[in-house]
Protein backbone atom coordinates (compact mmCIF):
# COMPACT_ATOMS: atom_id res chain seq x y z
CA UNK A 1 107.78 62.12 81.14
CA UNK A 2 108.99 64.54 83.51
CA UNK A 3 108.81 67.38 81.12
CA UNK A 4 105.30 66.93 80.91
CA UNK A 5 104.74 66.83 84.89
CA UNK A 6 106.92 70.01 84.98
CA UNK A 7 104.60 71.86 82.04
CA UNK A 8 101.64 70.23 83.99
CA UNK A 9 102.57 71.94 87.16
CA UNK A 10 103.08 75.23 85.65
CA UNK A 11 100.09 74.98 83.86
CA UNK A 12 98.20 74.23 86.97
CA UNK A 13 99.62 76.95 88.75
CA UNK A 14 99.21 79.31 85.74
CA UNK A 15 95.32 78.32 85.75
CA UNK A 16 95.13 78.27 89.30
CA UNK A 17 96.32 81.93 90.04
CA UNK A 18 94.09 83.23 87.26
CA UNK A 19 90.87 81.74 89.11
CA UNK A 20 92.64 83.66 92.18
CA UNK A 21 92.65 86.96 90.62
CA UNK A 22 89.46 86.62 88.85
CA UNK A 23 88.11 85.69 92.14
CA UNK A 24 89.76 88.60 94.52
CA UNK A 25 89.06 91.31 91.50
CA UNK A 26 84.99 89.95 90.87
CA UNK A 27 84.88 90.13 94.96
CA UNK A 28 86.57 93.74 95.10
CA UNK A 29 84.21 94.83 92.42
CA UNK A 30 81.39 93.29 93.67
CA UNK A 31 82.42 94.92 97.25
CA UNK A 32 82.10 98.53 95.50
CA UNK A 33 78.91 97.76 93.65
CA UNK A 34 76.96 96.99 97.03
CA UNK A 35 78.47 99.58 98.84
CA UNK A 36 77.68 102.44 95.88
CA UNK A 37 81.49 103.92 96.61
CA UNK A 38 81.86 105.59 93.93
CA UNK A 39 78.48 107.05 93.40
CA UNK A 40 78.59 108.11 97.23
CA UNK A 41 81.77 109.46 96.94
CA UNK A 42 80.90 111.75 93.69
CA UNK A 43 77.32 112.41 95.50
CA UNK A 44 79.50 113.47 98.49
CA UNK A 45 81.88 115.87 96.25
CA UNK A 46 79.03 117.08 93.94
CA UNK A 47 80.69 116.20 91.21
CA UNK A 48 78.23 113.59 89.50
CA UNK A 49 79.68 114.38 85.61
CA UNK A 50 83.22 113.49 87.08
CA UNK A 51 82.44 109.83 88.33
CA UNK A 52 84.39 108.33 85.63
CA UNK A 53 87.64 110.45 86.83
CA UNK A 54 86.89 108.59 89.64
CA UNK A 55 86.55 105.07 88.32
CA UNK A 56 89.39 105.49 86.17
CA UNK A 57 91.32 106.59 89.10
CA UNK A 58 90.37 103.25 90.89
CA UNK A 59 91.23 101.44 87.65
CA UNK A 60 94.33 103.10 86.90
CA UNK A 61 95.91 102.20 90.62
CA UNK A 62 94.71 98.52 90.64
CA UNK A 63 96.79 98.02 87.08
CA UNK A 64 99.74 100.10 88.10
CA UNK A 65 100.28 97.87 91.69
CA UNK A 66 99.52 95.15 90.09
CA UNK A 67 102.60 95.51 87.45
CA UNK A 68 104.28 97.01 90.20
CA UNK A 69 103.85 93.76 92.45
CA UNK A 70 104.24 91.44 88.73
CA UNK A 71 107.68 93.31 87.93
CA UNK A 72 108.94 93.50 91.87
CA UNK A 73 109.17 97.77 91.04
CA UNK A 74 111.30 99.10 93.70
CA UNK A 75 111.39 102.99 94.81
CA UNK A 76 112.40 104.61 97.93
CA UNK A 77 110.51 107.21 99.52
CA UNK A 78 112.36 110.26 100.46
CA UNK A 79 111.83 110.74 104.23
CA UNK A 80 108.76 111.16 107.00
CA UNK A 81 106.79 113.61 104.59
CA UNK A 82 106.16 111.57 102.41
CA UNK A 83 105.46 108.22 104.68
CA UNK A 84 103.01 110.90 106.34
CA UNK A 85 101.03 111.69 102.82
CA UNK A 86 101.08 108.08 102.04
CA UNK A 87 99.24 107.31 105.39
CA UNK A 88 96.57 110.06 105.20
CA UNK A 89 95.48 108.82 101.61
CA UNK A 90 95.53 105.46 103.45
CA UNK A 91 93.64 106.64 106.08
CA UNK A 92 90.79 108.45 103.79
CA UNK A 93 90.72 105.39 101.70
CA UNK A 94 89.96 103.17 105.43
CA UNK A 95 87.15 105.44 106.58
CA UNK A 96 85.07 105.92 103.40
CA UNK A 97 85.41 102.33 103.56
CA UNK A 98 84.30 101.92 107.07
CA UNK A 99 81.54 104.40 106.47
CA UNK A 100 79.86 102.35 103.87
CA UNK A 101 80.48 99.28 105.65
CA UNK A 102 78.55 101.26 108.43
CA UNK A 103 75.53 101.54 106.35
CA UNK A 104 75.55 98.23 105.38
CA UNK A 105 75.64 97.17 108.90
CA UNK A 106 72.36 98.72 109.62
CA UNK A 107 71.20 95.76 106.99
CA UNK A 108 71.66 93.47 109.82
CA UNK A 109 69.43 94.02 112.31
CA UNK A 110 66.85 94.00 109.75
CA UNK A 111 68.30 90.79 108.39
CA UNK A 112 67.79 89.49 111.62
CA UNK A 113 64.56 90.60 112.78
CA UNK A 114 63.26 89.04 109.08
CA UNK A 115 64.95 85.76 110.38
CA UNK A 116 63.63 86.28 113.72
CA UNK A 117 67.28 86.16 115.27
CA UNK A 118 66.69 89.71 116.88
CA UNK A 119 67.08 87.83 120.09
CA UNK A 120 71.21 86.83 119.24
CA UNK A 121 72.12 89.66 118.07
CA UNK A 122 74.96 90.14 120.19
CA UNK A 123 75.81 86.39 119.23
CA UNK A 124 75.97 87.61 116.14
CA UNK A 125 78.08 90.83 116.01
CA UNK A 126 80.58 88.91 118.41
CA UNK A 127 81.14 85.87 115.93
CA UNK A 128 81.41 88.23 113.36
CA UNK A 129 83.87 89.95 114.99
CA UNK A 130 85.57 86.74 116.57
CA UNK A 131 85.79 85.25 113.04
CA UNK A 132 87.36 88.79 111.51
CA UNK A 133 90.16 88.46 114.27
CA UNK A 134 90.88 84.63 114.23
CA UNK A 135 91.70 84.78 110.11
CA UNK A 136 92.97 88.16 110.61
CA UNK A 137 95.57 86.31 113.30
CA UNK A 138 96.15 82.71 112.02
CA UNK A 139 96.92 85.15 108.43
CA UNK A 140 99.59 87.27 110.67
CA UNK A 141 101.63 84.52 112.65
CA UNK A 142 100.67 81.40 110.55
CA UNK A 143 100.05 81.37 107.52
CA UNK A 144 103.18 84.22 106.54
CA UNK A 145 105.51 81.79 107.85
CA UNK A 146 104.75 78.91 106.05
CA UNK A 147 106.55 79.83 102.80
């Protein structure tokens, strides 16, 4: 009997963190389809016939971090230098991402003047914002410290 609760737990956990990863990776992909990143960002480089250097670049890093995360990899870094390359591929990664989140943006004014809500606008930027914050905090001080 308690075998089978044990291999029904794991089982439930097994199935449960496959729907989580098949959710987050369907969401990230479906986050660079709408925002065209990769087409932009060959468009951007003129290098249209080297896209798929590109994609497989994106593909390559999500499956080496996630057996990197999977087999707990450890590495040290040797020193500032590198910390300081690390965080300028980090911060070219953040602003194409912001820029295409820009363009999106300018879907929602005329989101809102089709649902004739030009008048909360405001309303709506600040709950959007309000929301982004509140997760972003209750994921920082509560939700880390509940393991």
């Amino acid at each position: 009997m308690m075998d089978s609760i044990a291999w029904a737990a794991k089982a439930f956990v097994a199935i449960l963190g496959f729907a989580g990863g098949l959710s987050v990776g369907s969401g990230l992909i479906a986050l660079l389809i709408v925002l065209d990143l990769i087409p932009r960002l060959a468009q951007l480089a003129c290098a249209f016939r080297k896209s798929i250097w590109y994609e497989t670049a994106l593909i390559s890093g999500a499956v080496f971090w996630s057996l990197a995360d999977f087999m707990e990899w450890r590495f040290s870094l040797p020193g500032r230098l590198t910390l300081a390359g690390i965080g300028l591929f980090d911060g070219i990664f953040i602003g194409m991402l912001a820029a295409a989140l820009t363009e999106v943006m300018n879907l929602l004014p005329l989101l809102a003047k089709r649902l004739r809500l030009s008048c909360f606008m405001v309303s709506l930027v600040m709950a959007m914002m309000l929301g982004k914050v509140t997760g972003s905090l209750f994921d920082w001080l509560v939700f880390q410290w509940m393991e």
